[in-house]
N, C-alpha and C. Protein backbone atom coordinates (compact mmCIF):
# COMPACT_ATOMS: atom_id res chain seq x y z
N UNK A 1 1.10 3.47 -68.65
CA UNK A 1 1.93 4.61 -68.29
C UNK A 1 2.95 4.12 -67.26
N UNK A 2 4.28 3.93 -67.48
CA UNK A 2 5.11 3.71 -66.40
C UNK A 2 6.49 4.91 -66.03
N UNK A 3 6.60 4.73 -65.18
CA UNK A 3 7.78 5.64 -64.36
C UNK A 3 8.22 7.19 -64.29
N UNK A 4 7.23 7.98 -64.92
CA UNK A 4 7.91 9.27 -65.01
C UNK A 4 7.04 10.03 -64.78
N UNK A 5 5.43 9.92 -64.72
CA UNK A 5 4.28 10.71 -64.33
C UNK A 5 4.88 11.37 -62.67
N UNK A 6 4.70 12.68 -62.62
CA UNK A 6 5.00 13.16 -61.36
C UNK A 6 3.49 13.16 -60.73
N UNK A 7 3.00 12.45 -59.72
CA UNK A 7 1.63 12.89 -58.69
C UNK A 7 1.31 13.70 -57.09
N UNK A 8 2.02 14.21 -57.22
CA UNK A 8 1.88 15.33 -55.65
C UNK A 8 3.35 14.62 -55.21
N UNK A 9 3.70 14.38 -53.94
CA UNK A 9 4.71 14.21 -53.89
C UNK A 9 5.39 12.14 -54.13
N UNK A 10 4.94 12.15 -55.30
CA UNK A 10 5.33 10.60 -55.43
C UNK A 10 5.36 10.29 -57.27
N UNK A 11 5.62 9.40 -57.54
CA UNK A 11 6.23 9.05 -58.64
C UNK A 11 5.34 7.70 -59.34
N UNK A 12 4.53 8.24 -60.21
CA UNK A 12 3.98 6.88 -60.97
C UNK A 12 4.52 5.84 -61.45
N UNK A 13 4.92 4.91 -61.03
CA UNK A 13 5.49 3.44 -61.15
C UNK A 13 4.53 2.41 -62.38
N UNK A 14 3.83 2.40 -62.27
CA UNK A 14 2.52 1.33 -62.95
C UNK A 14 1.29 1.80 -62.45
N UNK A 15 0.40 1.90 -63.60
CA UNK A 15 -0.78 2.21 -64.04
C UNK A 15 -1.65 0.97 -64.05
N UNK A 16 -2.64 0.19 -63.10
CA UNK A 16 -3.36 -0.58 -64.03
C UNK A 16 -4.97 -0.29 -64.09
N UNK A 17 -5.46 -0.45 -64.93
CA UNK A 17 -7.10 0.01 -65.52
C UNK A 17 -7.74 -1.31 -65.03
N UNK A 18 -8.15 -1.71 -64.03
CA UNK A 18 -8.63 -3.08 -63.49
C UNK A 18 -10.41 -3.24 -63.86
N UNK A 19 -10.87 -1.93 -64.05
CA UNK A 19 -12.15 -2.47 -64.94
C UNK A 19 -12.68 -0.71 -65.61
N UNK A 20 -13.40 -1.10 -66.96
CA UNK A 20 -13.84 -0.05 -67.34
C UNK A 20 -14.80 -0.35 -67.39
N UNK A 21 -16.02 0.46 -67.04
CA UNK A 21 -17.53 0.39 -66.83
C UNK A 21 -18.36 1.47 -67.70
N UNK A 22 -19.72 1.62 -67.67
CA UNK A 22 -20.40 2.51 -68.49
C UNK A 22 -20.72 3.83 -67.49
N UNK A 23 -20.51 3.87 -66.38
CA UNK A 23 -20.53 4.88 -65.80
C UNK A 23 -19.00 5.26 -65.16
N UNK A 24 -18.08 4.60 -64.62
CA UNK A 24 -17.20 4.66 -64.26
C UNK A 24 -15.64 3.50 -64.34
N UNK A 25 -14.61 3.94 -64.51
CA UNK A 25 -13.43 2.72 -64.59
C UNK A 25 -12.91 3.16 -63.28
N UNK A 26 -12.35 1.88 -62.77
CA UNK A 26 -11.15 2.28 -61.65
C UNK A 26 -9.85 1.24 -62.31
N UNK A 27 -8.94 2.33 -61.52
CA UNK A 27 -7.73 2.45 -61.81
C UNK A 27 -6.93 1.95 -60.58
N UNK A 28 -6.01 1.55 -60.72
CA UNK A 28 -4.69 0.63 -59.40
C UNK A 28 -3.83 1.17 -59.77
N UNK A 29 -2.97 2.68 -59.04
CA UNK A 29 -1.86 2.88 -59.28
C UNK A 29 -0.54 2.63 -58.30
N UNK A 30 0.45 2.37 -58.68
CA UNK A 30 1.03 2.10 -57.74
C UNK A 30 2.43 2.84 -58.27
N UNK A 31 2.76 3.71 -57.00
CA UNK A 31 3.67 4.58 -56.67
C UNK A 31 4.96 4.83 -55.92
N UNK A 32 5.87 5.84 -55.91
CA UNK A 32 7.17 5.69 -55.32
C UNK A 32 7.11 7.05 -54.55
N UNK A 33 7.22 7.24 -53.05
CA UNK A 33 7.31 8.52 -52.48
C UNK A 33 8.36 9.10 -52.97
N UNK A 34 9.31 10.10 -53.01
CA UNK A 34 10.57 11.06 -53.79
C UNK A 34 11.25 10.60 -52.33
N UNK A 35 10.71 11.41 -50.89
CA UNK A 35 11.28 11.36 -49.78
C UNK A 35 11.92 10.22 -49.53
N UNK A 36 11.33 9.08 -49.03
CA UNK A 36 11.82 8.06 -48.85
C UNK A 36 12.00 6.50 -49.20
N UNK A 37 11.59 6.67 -51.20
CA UNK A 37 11.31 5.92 -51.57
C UNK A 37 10.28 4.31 -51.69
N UNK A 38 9.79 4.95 -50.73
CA UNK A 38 8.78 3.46 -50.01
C UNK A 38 7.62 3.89 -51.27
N UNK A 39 7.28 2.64 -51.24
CA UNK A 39 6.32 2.58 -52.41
C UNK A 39 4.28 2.12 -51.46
N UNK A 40 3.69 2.56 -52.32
CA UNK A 40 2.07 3.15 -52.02
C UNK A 40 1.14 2.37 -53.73
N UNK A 41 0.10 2.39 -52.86
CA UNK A 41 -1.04 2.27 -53.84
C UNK A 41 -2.54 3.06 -53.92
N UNK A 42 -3.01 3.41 -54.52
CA UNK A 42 -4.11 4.31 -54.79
C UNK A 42 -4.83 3.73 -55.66
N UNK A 43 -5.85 3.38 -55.17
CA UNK A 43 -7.34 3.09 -55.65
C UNK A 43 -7.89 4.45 -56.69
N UNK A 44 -8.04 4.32 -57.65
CA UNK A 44 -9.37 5.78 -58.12
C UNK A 44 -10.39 5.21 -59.01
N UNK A 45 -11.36 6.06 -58.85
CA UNK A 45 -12.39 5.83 -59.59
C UNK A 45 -12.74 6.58 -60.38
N UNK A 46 -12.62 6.63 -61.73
CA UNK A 46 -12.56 7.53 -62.77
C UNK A 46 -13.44 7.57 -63.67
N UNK A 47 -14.34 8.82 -63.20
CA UNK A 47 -15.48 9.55 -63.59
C UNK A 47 -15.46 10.50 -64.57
N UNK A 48 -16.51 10.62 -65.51
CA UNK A 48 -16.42 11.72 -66.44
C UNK A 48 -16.89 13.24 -66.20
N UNK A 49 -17.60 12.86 -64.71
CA UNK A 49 -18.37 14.09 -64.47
C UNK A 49 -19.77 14.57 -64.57
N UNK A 50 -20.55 15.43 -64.04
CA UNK A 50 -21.90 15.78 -64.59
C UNK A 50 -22.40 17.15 -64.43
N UNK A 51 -23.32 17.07 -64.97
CA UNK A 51 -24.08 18.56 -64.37
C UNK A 51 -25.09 18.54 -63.70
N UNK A 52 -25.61 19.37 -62.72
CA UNK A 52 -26.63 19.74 -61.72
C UNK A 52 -27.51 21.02 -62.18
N UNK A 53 -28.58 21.13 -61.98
CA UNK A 53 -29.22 22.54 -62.25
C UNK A 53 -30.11 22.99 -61.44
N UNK A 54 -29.81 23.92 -61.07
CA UNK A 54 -30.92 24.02 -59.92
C UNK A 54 -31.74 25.22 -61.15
N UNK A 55 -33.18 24.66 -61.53
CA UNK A 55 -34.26 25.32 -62.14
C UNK A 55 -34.84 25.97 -61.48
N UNK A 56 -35.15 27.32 -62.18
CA UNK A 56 -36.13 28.14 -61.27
C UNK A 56 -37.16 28.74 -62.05
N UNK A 57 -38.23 28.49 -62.05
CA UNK A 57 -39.75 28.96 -62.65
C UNK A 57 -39.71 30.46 -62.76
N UNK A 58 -40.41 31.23 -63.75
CA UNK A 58 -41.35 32.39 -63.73
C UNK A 58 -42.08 32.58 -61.92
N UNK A 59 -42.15 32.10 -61.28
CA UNK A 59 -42.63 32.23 -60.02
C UNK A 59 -41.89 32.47 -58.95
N UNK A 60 -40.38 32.12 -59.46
CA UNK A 60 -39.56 31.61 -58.45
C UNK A 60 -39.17 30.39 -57.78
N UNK A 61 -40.36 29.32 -57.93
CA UNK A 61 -39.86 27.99 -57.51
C UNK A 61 -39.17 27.44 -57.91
N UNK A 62 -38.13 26.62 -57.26
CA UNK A 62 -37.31 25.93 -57.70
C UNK A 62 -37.92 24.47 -58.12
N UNK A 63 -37.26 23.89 -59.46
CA UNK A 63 -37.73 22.29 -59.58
C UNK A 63 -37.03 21.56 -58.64
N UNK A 64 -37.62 20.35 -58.06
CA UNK A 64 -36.46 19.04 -57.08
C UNK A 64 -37.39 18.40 -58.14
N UNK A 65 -36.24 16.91 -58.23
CA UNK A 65 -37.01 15.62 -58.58
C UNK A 65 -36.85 14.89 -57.02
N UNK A 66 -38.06 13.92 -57.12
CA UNK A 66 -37.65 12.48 -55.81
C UNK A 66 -37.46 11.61 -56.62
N UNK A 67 -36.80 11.20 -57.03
CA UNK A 67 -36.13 10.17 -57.38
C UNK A 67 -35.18 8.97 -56.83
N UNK A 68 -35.85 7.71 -57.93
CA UNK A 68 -35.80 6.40 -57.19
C UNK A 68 -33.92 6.46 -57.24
N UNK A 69 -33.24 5.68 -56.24
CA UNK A 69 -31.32 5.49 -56.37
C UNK A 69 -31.87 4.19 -55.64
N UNK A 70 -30.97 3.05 -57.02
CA UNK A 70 -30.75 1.67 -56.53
C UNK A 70 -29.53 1.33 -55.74
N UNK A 71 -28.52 2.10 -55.59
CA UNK A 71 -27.26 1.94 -54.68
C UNK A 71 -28.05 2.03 -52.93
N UNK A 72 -28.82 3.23 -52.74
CA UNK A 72 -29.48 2.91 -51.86
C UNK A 72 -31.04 2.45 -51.63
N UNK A 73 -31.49 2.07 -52.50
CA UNK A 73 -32.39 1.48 -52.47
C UNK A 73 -33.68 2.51 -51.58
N UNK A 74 -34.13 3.38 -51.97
CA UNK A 74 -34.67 4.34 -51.28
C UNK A 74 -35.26 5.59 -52.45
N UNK A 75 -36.28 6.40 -52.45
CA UNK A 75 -36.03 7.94 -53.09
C UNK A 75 -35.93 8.90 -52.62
N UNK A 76 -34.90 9.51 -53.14
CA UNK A 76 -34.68 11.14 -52.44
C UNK A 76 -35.06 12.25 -53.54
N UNK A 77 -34.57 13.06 -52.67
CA UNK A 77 -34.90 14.35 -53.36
C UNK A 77 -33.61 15.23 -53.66
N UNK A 78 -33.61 15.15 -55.54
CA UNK A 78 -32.37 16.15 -55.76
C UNK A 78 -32.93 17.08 -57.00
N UNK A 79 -31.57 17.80 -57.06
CA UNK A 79 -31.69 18.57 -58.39
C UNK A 79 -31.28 18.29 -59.56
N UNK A 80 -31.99 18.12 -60.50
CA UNK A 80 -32.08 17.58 -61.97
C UNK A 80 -30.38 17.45 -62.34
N UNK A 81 -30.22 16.45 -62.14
CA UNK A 81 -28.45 16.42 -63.16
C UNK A 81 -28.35 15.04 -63.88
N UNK A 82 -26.96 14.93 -64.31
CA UNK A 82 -26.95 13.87 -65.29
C UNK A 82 -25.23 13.58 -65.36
N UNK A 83 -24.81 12.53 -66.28
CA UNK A 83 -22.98 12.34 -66.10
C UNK A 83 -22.51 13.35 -67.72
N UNK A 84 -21.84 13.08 -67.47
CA UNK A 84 -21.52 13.94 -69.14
C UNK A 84 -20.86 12.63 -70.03
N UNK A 85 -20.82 13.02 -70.87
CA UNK A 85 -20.43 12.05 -71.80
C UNK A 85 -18.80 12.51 -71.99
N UNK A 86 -17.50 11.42 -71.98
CA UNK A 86 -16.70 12.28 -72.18
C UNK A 86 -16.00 13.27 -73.25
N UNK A 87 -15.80 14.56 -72.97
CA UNK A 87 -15.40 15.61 -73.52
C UNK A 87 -16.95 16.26 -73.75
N UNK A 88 -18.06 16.18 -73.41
CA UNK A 88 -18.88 17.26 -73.41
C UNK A 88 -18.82 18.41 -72.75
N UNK A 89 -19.38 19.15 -72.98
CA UNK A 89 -19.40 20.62 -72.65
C UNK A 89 -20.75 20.42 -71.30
N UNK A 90 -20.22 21.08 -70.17
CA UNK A 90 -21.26 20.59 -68.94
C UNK A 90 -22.81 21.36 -68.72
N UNK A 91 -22.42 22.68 -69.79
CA UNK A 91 -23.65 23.40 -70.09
C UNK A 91 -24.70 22.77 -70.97
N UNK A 92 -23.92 21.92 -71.56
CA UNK A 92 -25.02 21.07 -72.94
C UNK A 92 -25.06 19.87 -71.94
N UNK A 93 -24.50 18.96 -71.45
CA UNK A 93 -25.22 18.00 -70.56
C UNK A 93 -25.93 18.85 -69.56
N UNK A 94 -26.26 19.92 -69.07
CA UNK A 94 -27.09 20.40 -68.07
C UNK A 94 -28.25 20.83 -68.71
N UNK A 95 -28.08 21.21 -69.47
CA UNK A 95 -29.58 21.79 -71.28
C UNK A 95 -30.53 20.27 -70.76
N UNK A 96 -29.87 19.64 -71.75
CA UNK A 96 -30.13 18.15 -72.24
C UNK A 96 -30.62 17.46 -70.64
N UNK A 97 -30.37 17.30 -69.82
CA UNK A 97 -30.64 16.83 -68.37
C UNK A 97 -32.16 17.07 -67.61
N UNK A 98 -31.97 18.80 -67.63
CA UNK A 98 -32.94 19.03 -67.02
C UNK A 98 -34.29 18.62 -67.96
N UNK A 99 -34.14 19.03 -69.64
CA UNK A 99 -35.10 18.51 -70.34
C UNK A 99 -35.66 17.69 -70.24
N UNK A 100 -34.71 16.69 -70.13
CA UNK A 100 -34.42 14.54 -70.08
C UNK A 100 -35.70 14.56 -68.81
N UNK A 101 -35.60 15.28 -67.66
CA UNK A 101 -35.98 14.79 -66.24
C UNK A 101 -37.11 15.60 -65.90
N UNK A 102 -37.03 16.67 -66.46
CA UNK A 102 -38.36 17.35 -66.21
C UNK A 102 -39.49 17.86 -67.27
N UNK A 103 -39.00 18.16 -68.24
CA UNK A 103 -39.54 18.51 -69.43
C UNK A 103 -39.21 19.86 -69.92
N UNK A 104 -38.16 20.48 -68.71
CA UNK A 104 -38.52 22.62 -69.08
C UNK A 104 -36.82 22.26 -69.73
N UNK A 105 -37.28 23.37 -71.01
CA UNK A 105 -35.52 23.94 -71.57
C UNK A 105 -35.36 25.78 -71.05
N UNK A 106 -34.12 25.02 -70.40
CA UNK A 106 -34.24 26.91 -69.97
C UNK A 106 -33.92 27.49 -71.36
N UNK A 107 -34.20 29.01 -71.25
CA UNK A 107 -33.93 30.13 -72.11
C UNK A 107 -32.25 30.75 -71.49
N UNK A 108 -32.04 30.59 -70.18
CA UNK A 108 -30.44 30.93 -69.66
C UNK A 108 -29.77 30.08 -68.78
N UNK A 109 -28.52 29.87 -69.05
CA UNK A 109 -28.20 29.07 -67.92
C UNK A 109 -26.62 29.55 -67.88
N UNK A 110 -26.40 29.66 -66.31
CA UNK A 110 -24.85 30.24 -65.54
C UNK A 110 -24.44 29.24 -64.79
N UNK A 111 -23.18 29.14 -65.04
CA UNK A 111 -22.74 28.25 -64.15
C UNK A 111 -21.95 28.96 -62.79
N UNK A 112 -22.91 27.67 -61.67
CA UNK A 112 -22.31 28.72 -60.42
C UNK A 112 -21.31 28.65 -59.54
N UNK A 113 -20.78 27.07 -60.00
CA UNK A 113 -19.44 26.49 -59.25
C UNK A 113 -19.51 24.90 -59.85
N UNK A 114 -18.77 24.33 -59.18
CA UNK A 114 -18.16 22.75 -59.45
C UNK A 114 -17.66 22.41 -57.91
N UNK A 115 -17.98 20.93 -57.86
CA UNK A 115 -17.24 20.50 -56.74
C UNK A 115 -17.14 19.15 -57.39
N UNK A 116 -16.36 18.81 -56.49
CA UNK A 116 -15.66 17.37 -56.60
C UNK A 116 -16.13 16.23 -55.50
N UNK A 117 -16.69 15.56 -55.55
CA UNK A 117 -17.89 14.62 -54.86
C UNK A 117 -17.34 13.71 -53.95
N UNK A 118 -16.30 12.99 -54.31
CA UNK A 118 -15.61 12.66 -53.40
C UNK A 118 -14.04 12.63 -53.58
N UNK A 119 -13.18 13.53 -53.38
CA UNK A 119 -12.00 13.87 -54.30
C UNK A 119 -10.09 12.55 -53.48
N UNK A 120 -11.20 12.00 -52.49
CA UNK A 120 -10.17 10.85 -51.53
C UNK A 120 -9.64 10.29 -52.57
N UNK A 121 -11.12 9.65 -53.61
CA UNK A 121 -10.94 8.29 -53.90
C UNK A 121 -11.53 8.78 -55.37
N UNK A 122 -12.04 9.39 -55.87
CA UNK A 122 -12.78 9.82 -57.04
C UNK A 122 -12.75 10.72 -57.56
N UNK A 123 -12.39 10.88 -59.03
CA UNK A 123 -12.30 11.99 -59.81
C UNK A 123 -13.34 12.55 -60.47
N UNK A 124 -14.61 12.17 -59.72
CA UNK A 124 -15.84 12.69 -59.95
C UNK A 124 -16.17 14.49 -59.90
N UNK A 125 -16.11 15.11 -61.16
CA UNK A 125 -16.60 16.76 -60.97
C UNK A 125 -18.01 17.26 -61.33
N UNK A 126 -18.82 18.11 -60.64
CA UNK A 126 -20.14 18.10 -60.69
C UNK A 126 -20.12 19.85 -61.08
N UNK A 127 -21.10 20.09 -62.48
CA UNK A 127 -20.69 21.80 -62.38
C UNK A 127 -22.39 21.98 -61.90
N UNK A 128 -22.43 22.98 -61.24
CA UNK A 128 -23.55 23.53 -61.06
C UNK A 128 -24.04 24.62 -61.62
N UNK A 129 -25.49 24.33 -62.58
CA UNK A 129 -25.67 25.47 -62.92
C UNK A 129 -27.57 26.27 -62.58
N UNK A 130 -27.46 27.72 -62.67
CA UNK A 130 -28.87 28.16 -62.53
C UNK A 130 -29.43 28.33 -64.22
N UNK A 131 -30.59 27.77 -64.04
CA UNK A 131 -31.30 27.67 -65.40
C UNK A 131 -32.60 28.61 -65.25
N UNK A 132 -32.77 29.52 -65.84
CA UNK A 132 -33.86 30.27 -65.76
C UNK A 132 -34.56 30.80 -67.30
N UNK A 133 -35.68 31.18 -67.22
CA UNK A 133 -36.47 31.41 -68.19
C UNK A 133 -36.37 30.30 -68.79
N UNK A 134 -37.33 29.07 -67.79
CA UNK A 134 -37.85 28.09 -68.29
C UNK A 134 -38.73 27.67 -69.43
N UNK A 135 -39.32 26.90 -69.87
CA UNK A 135 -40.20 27.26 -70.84
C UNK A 135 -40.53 25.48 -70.82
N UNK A 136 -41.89 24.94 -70.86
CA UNK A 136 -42.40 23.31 -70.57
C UNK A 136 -42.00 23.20 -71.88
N UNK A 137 -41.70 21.74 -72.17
CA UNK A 137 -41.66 21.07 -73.09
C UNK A 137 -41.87 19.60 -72.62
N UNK A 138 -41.49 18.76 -73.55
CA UNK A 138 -41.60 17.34 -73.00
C UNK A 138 -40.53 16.34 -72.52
N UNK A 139 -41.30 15.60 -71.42
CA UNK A 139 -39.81 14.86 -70.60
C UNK A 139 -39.77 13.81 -71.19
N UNK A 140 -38.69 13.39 -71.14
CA UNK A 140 -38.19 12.04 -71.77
C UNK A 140 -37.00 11.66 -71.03
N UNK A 141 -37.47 10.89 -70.06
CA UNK A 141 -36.88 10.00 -69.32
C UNK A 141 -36.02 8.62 -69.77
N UNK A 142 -35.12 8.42 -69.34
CA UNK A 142 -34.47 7.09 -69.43
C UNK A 142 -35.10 5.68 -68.77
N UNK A 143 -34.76 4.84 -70.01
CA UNK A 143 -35.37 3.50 -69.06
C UNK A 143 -35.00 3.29 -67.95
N UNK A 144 -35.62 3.06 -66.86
CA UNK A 144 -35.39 2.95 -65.29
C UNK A 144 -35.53 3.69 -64.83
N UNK A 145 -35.63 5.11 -65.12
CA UNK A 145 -35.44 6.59 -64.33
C UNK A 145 -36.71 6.68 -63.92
N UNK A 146 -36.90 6.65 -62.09
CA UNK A 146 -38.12 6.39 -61.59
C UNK A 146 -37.90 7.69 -61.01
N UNK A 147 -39.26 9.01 -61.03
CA UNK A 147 -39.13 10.01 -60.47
C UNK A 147 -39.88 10.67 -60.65
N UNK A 148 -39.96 11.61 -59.42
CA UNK A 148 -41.57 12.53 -59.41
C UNK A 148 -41.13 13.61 -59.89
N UNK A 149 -41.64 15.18 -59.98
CA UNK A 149 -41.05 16.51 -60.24
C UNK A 149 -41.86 17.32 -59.51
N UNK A 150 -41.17 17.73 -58.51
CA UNK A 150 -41.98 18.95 -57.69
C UNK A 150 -41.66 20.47 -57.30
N UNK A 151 -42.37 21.37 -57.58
CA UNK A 151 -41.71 22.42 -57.33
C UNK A 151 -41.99 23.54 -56.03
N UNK A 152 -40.79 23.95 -55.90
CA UNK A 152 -41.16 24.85 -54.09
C UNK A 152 -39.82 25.49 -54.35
N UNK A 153 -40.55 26.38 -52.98
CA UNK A 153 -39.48 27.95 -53.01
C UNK A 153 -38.25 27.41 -52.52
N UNK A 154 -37.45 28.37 -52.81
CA UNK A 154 -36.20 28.27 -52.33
C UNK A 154 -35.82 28.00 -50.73
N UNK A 155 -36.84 29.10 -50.20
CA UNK A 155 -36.88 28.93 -48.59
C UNK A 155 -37.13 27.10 -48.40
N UNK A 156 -38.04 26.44 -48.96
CA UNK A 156 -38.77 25.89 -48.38
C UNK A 156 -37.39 24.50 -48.97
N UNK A 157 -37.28 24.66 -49.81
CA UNK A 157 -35.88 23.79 -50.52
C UNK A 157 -34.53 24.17 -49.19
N UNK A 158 -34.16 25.15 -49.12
CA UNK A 158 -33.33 25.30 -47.71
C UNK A 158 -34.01 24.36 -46.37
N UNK A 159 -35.06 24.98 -45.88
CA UNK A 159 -35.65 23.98 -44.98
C UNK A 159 -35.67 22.62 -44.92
N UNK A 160 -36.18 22.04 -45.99
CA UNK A 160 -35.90 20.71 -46.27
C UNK A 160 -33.91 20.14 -45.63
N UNK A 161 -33.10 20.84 -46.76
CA UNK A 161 -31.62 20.72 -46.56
C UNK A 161 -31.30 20.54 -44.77
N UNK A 162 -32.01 21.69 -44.34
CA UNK A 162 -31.81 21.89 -42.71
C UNK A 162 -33.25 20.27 -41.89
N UNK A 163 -34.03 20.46 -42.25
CA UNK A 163 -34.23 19.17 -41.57
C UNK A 163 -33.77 17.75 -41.99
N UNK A 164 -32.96 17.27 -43.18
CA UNK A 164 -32.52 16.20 -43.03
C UNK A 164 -33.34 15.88 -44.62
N UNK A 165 -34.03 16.56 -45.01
CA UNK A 165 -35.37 15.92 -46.06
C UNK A 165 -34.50 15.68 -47.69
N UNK A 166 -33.42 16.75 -47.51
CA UNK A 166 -32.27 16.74 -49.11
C UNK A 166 -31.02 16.05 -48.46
N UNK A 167 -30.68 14.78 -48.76
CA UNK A 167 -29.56 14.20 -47.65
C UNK A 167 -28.38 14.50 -49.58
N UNK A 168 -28.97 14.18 -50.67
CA UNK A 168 -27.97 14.56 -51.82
C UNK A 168 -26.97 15.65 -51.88
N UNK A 169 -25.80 15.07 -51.73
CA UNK A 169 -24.65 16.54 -51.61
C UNK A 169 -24.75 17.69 -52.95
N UNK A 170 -25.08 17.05 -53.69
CA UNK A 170 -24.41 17.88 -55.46
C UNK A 170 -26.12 18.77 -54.97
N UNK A 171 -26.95 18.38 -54.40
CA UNK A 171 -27.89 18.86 -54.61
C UNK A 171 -28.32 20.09 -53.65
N UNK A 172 -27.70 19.93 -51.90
CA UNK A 172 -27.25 20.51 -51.42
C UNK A 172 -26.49 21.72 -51.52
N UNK A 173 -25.53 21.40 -52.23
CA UNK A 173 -24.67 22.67 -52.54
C UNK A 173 -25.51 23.51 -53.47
N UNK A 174 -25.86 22.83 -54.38
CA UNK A 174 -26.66 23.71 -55.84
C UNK A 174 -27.55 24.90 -54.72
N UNK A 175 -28.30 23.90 -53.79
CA UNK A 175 -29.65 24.79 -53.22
C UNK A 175 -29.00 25.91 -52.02
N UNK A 176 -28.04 25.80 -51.84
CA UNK A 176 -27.46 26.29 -50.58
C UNK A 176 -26.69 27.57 -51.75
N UNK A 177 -25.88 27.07 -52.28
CA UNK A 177 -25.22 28.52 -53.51
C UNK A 177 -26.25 29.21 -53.90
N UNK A 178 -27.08 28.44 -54.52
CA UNK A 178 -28.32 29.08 -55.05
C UNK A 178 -29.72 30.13 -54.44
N UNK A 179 -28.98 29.85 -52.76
CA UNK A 179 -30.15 30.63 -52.24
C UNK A 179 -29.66 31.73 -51.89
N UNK A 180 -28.50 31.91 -51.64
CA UNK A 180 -27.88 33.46 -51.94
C UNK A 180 -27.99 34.70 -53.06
N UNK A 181 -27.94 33.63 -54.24
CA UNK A 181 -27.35 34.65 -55.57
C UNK A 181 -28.89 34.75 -55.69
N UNK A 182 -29.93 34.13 -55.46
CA UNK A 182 -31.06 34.37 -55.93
C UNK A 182 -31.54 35.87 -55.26
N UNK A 183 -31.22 35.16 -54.01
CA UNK A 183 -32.29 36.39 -53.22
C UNK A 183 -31.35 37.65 -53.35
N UNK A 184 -30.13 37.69 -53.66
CA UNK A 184 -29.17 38.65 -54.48
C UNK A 184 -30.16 39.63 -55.15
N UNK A 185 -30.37 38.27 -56.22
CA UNK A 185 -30.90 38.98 -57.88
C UNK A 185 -32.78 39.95 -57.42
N UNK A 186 -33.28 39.31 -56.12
CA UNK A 186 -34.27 39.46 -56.18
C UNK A 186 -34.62 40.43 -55.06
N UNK A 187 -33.48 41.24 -54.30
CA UNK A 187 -33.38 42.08 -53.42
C UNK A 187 -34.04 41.80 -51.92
N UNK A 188 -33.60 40.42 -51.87
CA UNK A 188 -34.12 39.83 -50.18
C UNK A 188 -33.15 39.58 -49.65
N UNK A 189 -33.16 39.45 -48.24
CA UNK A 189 -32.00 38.74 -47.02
C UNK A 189 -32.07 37.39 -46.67
């Protein structure tokens, strides 16, 4: 792509695709300000996206996985998501996800927002959705996918967030949106 892409206030000059990967490509663009013509470069990292679900049982509990992450070498605790494949629909990678990781197919699922994970440097979008009227089936995990499945209330999923115990952002937000509309639906404060 050269010279005519408009990007906020600057001018796409050259495009280069410096590696494409199975989870992510980054991109080297290099640009022309309009104002004062001085020229810039921008790093991105170009993501397809995923879905998050925050599951909630016949009981009310919410599912977390702890799950193993080799970037940090550690397990935490998040809410069932996955990348999308590109041009999927984020409701069918969120179906397919929570299945993949826990074993339950919901019977409903709403989506309750999207954020953008790190939007500096990455075109990473995460939709969040509530999955309810669960129903067990069987998990089928990916090779490598090291992870427990545990379930607890919403309160107790907030608590965690507030002592430090959910440090995952996509997972954060899910449980933090999610503890509103719930206790909404379920006539608590």
């Amino acid at each position: 792509m050269q010279g005519d892409k408009i990007m906020g206030n600057m001018k796409l000059k050259k495009r280069n695709i410096i590696y494409r990967g199975k989870v992510f490509d980054i991109i080297v663009d290099e640009l022309e300000y309009f104002d004062s013509g001085n020229h810039t470069i921008r790093e991105v990292v170009e993501h397809p996206g995923g879905a998050v679900v925050l599951g909630v049982l016949p009981d009310n509990r919410i599912i977390l996985i702890k799950q193993y992450r080799y970037p940090i070498d550690k397990f935490i605790y998040e809410l069932p998501a996955g990348k999308l494949d590109y041009g999927e629909d984020p409701k069918v990678c969120a179906i397919r996800e929570l299945e993949e990781e826990t074993g339950f197919k919901p019977g409903k699922v709403e989506l309750l927002t999207y954020i953008y994970t790190s939007p500096g440097f990455c075109s990473e979008k995460l939709y969040i959705y509530l999955a309810e009227d669960l129903q067990k089936r069987k998990q089928n995990l990916e090779e490598g996918e090291l992870l427990s499945i545990e379930f607890k209330s919403i309160d107790e999923a907030v608590e965690m967030v507030l002592k430090g115990e959910i440090v995952d952002a996509k997972s954060i937000a899910g449980i933090m949106i999610g503890e509103k509309i719930l206790k909404q639906r379920w006539g608590m404060k």
